[in-house]
PDB file of N, CA and C in Angstrom:
ATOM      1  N   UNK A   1     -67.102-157.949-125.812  1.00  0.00           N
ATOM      2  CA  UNK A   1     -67.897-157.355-124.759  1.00  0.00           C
ATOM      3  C   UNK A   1     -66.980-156.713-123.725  1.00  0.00           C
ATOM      4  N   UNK A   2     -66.222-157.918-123.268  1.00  0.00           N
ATOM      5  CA  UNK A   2     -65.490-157.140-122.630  1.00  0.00           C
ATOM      6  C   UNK A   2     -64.279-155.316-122.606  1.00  0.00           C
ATOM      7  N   UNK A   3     -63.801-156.123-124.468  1.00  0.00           N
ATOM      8  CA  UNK A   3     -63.183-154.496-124.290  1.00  0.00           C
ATOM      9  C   UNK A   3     -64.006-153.232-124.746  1.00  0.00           C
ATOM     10  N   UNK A   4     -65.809-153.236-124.676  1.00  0.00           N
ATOM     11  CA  UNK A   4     -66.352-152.440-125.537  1.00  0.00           C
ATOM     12  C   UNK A   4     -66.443-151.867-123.500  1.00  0.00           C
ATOM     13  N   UNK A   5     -66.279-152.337-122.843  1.00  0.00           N
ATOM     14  CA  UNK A   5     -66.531-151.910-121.216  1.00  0.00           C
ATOM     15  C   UNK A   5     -65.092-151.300-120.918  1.00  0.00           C
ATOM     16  N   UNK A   6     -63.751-151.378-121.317  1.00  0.00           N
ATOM     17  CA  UNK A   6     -62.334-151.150-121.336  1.00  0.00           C
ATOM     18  C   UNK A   6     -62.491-149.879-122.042  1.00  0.00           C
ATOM     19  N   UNK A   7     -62.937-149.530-123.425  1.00  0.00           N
ATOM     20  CA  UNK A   7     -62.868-148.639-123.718  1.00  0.00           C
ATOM     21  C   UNK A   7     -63.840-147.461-123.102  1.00  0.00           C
ATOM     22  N   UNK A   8     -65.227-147.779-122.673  1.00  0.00           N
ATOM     23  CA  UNK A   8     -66.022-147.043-122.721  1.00  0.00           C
ATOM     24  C   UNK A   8     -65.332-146.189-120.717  1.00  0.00           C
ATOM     25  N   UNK A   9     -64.826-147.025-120.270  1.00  0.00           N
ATOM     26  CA  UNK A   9     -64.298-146.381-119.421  1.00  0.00           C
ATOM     27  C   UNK A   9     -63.054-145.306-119.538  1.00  0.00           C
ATOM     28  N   UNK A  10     -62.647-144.902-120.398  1.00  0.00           N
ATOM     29  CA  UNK A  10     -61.769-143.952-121.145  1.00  0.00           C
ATOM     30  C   UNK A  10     -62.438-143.372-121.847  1.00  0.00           C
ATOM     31  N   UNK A  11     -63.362-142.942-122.550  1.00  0.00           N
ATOM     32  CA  UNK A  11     -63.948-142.290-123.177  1.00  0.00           C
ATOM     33  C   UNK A  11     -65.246-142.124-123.454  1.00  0.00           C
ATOM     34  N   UNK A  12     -66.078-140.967-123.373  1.00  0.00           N
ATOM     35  CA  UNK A  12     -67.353-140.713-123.507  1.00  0.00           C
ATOM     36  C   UNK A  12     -67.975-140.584-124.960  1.00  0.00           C
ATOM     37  N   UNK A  13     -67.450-140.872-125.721  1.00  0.00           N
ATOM     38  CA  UNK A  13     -67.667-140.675-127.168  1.00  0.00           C
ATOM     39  C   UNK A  13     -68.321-142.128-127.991  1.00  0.00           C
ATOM     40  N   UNK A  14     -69.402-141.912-128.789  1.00  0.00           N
ATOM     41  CA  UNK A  14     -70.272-142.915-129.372  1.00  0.00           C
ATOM     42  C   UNK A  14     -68.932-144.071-129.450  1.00  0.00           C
ATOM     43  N   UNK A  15     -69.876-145.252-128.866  1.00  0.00           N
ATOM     44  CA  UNK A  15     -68.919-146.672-129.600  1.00  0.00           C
ATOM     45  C   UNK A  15     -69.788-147.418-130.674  1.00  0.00           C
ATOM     46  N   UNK A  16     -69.227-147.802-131.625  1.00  0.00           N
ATOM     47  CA  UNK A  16     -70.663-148.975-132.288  1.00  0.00           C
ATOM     48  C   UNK A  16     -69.360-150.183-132.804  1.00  0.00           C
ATOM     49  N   UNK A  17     -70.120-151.604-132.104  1.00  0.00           N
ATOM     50  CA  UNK A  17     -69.193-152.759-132.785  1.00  0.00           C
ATOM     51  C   UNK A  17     -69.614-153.615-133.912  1.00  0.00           C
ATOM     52  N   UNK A  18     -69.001-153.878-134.550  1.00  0.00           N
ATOM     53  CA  UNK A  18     -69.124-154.353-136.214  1.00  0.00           C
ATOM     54  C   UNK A  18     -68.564-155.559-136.500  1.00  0.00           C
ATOM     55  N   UNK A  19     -67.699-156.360-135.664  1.00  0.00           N
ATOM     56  CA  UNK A  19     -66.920-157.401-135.667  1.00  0.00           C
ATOM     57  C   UNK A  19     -67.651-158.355-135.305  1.00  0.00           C
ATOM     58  N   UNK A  20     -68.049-159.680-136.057  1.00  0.00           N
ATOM     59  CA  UNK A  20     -68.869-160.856-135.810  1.00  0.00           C
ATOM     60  C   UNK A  20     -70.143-160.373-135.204  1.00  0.00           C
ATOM     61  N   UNK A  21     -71.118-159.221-135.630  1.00  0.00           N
ATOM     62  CA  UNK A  21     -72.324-158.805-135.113  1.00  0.00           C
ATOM     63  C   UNK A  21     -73.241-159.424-135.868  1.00  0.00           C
ATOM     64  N   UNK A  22     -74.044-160.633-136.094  1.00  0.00           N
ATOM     65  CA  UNK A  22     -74.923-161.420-136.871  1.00  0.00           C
ATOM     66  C   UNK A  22     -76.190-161.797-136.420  1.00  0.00           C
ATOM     67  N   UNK A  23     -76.105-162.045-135.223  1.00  0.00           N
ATOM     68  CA  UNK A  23     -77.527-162.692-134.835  1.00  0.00           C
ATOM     69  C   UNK A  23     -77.957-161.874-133.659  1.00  0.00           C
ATOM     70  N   UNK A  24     -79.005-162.010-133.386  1.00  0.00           N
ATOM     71  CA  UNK A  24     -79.498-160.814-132.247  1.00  0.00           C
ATOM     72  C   UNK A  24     -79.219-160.820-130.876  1.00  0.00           C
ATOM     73  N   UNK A  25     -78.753-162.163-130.478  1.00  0.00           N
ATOM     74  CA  UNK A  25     -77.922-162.300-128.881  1.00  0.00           C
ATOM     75  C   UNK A  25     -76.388-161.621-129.320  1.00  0.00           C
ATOM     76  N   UNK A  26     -75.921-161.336-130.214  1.00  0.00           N
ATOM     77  CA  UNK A  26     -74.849-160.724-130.484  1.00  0.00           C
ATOM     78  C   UNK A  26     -74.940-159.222-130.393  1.00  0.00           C
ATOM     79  N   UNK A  27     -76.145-158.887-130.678  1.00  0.00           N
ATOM     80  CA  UNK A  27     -76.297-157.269-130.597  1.00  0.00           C
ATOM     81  C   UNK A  27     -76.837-157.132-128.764  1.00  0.00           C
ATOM     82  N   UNK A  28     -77.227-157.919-128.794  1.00  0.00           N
ATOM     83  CA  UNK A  28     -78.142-157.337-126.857  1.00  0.00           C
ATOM     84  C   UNK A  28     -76.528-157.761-126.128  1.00  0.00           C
ATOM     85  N   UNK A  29     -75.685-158.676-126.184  1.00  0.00           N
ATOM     86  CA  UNK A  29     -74.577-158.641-125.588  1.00  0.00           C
ATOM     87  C   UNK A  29     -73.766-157.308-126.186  1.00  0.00           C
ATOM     88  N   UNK A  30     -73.681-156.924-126.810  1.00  0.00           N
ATOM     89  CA  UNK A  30     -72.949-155.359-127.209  1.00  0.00           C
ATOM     90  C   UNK A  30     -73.323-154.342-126.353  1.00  0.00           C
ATOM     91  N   UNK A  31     -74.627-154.212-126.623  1.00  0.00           N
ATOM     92  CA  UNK A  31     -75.009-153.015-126.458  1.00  0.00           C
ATOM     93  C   UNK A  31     -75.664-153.077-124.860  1.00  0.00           C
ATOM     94  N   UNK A  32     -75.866-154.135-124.081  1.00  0.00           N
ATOM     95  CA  UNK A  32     -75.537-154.237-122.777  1.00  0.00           C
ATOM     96  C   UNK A  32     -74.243-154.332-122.175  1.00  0.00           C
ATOM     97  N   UNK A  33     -73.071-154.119-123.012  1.00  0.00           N
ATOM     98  CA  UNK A  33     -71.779-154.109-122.213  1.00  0.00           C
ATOM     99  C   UNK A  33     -71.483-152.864-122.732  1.00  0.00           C
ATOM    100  N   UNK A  34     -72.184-151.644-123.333  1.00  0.00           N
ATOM    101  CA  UNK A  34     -72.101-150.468-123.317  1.00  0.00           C
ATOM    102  C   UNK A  34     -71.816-149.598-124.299  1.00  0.00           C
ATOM    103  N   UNK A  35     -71.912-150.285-125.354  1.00  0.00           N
ATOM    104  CA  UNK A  35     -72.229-149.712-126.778  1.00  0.00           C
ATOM    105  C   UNK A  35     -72.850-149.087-127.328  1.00  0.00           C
ATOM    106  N   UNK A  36     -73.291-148.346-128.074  1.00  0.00           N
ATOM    107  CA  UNK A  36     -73.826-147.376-128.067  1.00  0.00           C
ATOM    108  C   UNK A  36     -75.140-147.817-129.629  1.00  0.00           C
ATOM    109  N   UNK A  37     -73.974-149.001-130.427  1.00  0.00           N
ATOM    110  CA  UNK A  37     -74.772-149.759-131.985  1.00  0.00           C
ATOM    111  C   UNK A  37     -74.068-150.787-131.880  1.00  0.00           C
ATOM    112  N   UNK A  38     -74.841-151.460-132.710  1.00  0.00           N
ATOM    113  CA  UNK A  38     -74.131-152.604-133.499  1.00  0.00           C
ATOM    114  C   UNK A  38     -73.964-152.625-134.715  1.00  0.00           C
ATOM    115  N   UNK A  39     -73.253-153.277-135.589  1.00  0.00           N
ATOM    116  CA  UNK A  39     -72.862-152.793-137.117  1.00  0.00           C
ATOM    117  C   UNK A  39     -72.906-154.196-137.554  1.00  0.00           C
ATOM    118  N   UNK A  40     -74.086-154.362-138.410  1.00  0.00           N
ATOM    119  CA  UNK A  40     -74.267-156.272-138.977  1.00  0.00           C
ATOM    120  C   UNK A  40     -74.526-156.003-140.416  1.00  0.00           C
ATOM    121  N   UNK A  41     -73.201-155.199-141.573  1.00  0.00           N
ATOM    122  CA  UNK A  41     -73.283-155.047-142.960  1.00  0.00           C
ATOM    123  C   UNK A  41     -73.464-156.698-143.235  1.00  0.00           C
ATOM    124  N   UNK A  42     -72.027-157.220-142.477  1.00  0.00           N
ATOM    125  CA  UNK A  42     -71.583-158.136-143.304  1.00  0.00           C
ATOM    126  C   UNK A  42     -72.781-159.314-143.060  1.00  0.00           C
ATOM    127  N   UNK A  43     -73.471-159.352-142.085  1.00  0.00           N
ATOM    128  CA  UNK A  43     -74.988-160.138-141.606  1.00  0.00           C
ATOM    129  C   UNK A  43     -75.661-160.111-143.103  1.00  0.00           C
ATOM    130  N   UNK A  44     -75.636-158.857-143.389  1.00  0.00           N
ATOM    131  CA  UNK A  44     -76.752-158.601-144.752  1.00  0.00           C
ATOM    132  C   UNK A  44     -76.316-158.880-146.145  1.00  0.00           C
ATOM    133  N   UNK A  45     -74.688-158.863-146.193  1.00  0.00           N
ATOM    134  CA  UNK A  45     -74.526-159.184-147.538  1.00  0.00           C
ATOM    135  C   UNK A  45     -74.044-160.371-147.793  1.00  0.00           C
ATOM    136  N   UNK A  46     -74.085-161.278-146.669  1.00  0.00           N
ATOM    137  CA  UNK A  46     -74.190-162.743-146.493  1.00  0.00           C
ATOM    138  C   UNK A  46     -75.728-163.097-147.216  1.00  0.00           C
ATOM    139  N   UNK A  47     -76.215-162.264-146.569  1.00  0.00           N
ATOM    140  CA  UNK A  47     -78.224-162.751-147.321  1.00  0.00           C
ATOM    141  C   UNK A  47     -77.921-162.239-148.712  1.00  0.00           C
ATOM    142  N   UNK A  48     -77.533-160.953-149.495  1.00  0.00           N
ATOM    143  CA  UNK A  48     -77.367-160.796-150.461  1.00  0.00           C
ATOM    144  C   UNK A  48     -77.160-161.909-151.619  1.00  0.00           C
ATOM    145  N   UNK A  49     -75.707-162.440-151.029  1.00  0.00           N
ATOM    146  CA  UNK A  49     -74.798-163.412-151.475  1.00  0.00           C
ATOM    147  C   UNK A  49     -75.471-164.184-151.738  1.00  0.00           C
ATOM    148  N   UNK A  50     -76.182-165.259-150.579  1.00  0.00           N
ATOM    149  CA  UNK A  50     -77.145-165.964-151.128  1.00  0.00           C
ATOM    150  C   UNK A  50     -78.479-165.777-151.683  1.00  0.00           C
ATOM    151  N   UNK A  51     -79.212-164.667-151.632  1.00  0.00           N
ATOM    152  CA  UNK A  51     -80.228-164.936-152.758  1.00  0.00           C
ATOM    153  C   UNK A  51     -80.078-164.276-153.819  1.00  0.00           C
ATOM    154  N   UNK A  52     -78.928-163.906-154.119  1.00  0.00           N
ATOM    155  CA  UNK A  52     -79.361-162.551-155.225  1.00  0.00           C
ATOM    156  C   UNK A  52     -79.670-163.209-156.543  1.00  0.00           C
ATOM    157  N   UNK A  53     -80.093-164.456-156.539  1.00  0.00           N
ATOM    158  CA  UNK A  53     -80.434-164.936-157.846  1.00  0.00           C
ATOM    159  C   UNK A  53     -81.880-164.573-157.786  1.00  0.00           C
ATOM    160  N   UNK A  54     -82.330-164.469-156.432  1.00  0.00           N
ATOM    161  CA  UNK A  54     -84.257-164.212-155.643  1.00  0.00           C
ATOM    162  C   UNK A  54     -84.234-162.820-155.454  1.00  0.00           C
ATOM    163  N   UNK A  55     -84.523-162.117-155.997  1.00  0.00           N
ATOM    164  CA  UNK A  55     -85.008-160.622-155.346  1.00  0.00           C
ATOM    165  C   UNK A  55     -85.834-160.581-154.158  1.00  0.00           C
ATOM    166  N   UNK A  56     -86.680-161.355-154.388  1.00  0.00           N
ATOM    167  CA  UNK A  56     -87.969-161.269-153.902  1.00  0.00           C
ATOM    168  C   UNK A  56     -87.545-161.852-152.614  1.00  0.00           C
ATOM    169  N   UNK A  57     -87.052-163.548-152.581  1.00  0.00           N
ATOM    170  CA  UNK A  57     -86.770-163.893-151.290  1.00  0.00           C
ATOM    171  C   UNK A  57     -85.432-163.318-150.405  1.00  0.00           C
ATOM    172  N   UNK A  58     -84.393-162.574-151.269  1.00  0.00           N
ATOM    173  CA  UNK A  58     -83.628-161.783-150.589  1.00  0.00           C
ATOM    174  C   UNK A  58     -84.170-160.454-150.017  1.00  0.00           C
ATOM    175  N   UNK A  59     -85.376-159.828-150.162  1.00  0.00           N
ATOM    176  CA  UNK A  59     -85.592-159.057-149.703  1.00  0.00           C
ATOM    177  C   UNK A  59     -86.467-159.457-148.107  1.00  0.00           C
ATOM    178  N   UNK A  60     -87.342-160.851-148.483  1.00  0.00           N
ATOM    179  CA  UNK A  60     -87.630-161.209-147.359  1.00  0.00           C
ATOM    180  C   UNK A  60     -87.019-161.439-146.252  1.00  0.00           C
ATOM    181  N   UNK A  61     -86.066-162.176-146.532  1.00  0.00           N
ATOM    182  CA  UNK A  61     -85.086-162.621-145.637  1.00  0.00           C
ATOM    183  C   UNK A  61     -84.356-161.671-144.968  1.00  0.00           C
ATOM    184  N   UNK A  62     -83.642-160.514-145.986  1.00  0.00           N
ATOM    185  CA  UNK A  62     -82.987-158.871-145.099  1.00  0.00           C
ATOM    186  C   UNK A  62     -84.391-158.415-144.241  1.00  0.00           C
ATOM    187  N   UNK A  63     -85.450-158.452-144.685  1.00  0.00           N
ATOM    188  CA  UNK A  63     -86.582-157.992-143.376  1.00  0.00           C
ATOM    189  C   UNK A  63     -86.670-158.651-142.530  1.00  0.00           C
ATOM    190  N   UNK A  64     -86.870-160.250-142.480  1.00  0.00           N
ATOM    191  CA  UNK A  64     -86.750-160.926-141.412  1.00  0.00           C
ATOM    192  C   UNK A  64     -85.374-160.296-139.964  1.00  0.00           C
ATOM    193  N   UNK A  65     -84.452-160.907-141.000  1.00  0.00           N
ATOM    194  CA  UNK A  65     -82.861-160.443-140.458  1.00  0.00           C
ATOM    195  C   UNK A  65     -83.148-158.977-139.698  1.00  0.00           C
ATOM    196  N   UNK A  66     -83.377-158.046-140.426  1.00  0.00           N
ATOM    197  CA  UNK A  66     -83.448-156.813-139.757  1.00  0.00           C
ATOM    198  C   UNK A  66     -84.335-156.616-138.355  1.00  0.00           C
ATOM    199  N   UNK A  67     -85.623-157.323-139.067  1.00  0.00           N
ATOM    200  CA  UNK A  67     -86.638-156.847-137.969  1.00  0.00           C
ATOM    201  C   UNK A  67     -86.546-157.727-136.371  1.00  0.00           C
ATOM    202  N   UNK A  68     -85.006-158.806-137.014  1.00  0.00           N
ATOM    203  CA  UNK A  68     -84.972-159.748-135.637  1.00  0.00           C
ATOM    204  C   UNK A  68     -83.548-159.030-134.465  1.00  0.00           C
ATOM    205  N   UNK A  69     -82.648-158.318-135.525  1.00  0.00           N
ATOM    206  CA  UNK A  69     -81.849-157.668-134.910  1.00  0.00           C
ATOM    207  C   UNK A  69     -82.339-156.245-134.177  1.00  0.00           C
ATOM    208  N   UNK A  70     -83.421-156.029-135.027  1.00  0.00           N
ATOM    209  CA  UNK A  70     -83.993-154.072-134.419  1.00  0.00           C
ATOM    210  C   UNK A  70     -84.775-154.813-133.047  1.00  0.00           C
ATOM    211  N   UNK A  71     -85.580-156.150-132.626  1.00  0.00           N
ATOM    212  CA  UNK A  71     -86.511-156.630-132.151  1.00  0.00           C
ATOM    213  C   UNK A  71     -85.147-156.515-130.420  1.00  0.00           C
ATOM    214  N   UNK A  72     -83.995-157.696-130.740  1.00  0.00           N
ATOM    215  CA  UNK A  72     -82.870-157.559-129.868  1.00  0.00           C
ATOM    216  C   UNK A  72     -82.140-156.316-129.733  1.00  0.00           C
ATOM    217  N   UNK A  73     -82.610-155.129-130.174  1.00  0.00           N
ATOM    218  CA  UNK A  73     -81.806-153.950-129.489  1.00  0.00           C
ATOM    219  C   UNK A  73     -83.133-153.263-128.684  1.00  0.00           C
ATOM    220  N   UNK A  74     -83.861-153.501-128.761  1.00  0.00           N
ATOM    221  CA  UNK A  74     -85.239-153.113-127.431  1.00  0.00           C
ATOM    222  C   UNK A  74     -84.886-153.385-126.396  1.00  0.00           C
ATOM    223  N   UNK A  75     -84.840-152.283-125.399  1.00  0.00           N
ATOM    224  CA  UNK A  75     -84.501-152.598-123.952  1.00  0.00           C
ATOM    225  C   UNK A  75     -83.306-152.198-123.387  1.00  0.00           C
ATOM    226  N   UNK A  76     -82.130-152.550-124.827  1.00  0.00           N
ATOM    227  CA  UNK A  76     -80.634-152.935-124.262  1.00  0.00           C
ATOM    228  C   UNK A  76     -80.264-151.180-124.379  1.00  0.00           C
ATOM    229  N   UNK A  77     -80.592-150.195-125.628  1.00  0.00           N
ATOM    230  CA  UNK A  77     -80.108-148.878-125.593  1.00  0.00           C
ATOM    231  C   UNK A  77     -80.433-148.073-124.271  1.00  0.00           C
ATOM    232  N   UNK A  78     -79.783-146.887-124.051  1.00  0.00           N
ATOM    233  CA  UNK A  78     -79.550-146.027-123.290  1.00  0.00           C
ATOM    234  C   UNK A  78     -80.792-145.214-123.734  1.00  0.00           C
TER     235      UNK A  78
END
């Protein structure tokens, strides 16, 4: 958080952070210290990992996941 506020004071150009971005207090702390995204691949292919024996419940679960991280970036964007 802090250096996404270090950089953004040097430069006006999109930031998006990707490093330990998993759960949705992780994205509203980003993108309230001035980020522009958050980047949670590795969030999703953690769910992959574990269900890909389940189609069905891996797909639930990436919607859950998604629709709880899109739910925590309401408010926080520019």
């Amino acid at each position: 958080v802090d250096l996404v506020r270090r950089v953004r004071r040097h430069i006006n150009l999109p930031i998006a952070v990707g490093f330990g971005i998993s759960k949705p207090d992780h994205v509203q702390r980003v993108l309230k210290a001035g980020s522009d995204g958050a980047i949670v691949a590795s969030a999703l292919l953690d769910l992959i990992d574990r269900y890909h024996d389940n189609r069905e419940l891996m797909l639930k679960e990436m919607g859950r996941r998604c629709e709880a991280l899109k739910k925590a970036s309401r408010g926080c964007l520019k």
